[in-house]
N, C-alpha and C. Protein backbone atom coordinates (compact mmCIF):
# COMPACT_ATOMS: atom_id res chain seq x y z
N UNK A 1 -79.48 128.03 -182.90
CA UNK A 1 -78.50 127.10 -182.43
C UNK A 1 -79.20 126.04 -181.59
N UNK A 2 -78.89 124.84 -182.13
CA UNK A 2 -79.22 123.80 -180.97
C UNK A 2 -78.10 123.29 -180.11
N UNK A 3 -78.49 122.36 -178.77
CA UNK A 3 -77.50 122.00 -177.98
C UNK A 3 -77.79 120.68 -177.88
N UNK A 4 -76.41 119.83 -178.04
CA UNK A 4 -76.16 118.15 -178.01
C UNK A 4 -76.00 117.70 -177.09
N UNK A 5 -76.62 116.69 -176.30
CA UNK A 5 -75.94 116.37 -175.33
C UNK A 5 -75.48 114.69 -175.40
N UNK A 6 -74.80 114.20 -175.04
CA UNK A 6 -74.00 112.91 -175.04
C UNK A 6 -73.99 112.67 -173.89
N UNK A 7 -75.11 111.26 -173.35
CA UNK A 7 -75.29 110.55 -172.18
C UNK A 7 -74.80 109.32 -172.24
N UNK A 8 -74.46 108.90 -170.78
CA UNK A 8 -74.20 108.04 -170.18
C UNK A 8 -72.56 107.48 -170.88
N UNK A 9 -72.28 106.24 -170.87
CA UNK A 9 -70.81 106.10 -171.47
C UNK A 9 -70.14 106.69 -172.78
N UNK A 10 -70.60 107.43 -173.49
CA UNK A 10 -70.45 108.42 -174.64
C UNK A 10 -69.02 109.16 -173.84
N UNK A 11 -69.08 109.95 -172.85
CA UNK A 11 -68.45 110.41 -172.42
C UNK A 11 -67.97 112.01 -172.87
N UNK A 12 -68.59 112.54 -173.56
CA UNK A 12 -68.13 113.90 -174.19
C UNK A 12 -69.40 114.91 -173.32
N UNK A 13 -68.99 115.98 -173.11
CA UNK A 13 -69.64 117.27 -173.21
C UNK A 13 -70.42 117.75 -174.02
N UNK A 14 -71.22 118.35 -173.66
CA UNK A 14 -72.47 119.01 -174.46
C UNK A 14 -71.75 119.80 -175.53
N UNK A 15 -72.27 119.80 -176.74
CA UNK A 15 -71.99 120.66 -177.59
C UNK A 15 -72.90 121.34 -178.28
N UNK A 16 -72.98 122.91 -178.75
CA UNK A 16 -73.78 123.58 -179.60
C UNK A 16 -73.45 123.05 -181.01
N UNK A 17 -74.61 123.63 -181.51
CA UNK A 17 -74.18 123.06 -182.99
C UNK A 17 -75.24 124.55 -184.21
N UNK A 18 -74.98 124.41 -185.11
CA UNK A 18 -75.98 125.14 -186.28
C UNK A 18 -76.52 124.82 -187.07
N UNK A 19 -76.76 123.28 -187.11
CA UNK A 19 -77.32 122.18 -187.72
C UNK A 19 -78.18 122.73 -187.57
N UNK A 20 -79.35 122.39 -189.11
CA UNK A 20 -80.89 122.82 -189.32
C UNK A 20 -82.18 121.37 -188.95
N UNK A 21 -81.04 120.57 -189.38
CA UNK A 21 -81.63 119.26 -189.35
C UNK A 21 -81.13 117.77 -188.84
N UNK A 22 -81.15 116.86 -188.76
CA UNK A 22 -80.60 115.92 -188.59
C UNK A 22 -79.62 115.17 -189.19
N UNK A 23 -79.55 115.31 -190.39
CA UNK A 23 -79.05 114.97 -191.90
C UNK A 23 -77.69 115.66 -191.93
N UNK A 24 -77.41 117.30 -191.59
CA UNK A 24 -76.66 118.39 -191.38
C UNK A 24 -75.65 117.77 -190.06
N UNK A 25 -76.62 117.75 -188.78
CA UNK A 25 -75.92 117.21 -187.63
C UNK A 25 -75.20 115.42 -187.57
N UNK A 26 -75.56 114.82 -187.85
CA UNK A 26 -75.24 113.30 -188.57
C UNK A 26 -73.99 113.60 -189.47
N UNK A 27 -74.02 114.63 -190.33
CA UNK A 27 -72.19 114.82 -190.76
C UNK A 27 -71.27 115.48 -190.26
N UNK A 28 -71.93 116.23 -189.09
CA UNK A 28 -71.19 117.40 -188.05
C UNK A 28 -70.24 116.13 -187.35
N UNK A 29 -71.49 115.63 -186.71
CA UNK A 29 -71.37 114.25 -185.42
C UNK A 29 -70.00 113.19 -185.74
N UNK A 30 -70.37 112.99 -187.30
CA UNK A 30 -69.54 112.08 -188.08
C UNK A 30 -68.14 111.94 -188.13
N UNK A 31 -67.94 113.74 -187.47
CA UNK A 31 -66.54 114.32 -187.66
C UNK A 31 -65.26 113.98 -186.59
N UNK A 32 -66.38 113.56 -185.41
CA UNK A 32 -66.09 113.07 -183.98
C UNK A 32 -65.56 112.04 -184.05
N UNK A 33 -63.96 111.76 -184.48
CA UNK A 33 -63.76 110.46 -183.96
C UNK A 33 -64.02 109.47 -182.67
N UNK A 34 -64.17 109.91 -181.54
CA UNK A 34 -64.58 109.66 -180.55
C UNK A 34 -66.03 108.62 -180.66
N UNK A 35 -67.06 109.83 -181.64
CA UNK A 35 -68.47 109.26 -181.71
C UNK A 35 -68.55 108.09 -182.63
N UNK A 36 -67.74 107.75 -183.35
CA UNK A 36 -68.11 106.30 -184.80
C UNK A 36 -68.86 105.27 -184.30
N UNK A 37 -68.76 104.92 -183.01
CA UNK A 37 -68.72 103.89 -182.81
C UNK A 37 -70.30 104.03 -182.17
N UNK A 38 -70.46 105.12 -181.61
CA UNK A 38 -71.50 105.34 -180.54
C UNK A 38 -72.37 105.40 -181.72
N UNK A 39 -72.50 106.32 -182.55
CA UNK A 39 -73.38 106.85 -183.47
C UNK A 39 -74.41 105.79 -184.21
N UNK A 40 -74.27 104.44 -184.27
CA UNK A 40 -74.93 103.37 -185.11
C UNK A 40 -75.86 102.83 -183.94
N UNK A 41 -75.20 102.80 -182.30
CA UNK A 41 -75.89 102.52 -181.88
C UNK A 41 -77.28 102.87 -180.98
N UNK A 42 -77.18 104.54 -180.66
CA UNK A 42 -77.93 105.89 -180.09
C UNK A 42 -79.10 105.18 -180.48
N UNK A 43 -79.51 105.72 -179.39
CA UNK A 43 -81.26 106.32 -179.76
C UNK A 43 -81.02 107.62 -179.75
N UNK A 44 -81.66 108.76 -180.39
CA UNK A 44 -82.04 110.10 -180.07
C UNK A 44 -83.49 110.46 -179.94
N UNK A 45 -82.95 111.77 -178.70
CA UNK A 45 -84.29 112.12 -178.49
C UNK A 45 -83.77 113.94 -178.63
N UNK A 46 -85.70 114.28 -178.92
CA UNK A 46 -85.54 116.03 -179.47
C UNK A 46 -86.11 116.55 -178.41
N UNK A 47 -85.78 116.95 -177.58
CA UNK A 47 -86.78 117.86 -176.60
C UNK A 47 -87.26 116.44 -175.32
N UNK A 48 -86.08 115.66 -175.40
CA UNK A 48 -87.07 114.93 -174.36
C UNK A 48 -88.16 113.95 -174.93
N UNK A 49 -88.27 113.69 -176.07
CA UNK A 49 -89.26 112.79 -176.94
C UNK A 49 -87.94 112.04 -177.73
N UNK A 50 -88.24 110.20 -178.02
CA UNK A 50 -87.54 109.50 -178.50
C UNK A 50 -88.27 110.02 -180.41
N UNK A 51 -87.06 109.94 -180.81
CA UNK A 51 -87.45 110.16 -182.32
C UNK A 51 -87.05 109.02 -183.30
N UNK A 52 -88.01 108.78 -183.95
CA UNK A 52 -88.00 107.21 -184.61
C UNK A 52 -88.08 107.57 -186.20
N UNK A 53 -88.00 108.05 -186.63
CA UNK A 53 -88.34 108.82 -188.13
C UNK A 53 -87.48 110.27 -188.06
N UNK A 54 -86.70 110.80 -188.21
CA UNK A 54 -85.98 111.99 -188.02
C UNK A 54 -85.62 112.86 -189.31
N UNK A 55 -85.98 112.05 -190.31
CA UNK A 55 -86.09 112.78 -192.16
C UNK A 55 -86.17 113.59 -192.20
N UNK A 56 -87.86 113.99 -191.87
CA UNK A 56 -88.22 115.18 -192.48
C UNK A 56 -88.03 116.43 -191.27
N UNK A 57 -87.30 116.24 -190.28
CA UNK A 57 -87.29 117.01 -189.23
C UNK A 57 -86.81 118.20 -188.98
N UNK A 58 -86.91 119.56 -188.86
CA UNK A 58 -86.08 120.58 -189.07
C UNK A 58 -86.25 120.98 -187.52
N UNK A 59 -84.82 121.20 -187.20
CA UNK A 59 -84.63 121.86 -186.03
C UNK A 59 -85.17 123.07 -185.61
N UNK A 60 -85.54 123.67 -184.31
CA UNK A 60 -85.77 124.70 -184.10
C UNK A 60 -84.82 125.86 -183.35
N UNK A 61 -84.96 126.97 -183.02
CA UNK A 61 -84.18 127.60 -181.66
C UNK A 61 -83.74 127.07 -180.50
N UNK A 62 -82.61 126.54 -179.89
CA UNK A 62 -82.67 126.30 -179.02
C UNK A 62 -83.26 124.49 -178.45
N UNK A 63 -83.57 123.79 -179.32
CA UNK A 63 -84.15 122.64 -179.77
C UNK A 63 -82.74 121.80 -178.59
N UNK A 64 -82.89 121.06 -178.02
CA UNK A 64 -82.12 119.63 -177.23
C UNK A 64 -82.19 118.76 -177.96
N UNK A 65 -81.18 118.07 -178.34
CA UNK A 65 -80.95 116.94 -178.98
C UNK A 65 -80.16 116.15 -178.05
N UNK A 66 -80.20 114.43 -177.73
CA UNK A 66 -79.76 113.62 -176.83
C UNK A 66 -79.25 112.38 -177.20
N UNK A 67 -78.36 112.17 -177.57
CA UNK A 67 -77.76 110.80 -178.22
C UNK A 67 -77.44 109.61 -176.50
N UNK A 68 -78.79 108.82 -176.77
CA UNK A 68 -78.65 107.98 -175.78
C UNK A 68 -78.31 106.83 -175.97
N UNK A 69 -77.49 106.13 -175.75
CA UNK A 69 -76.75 104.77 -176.03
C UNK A 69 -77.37 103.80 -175.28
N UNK A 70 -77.29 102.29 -175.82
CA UNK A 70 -78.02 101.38 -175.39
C UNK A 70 -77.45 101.55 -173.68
N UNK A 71 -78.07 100.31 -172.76
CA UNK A 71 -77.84 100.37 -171.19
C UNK A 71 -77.88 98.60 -171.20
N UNK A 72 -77.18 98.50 -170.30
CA UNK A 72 -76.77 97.47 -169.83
C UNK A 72 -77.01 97.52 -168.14
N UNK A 73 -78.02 96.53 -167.99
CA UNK A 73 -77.79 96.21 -166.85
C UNK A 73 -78.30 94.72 -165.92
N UNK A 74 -78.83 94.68 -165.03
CA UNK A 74 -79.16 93.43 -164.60
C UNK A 74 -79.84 93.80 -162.92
């Protein structure tokens, strides 16, 4: 099982998930009306590392996943 977390104006709670991969979690995520909007614009990161290529990626045990949304500030 991995755990999701949704920062900053996203506004949702962490969620577990049983996603193997990214591909799996991306149609879980998809399901979230809440997320449509957020989802195009995220960065994600796996463990604390930004992930720029996420294809071939297979999740592990316990693996953090972080949907970080752009920032605005000044």
């Amino acid at each position: 099982m991995i755990k999701v977390n949704f920062l900053g104006p996203i506004g949702l709670d962490s969620m577990d998930s049983n996603a193997k991969n990214f591909i799996e979690l991306k149609e879980e995520l998809e399901k979230i009306d809440s997320l449509k909007e957020w989802l195009p614009l995220c960065a994600i990161a796996l463990n604390d590392n930004i992930i720029q290529d996420y294809n071939n990626i297979t999740f592990n045990e316990n693996d953090v996943i972080s949907l970080l949304p752009p920032v605005c500030g000044g």
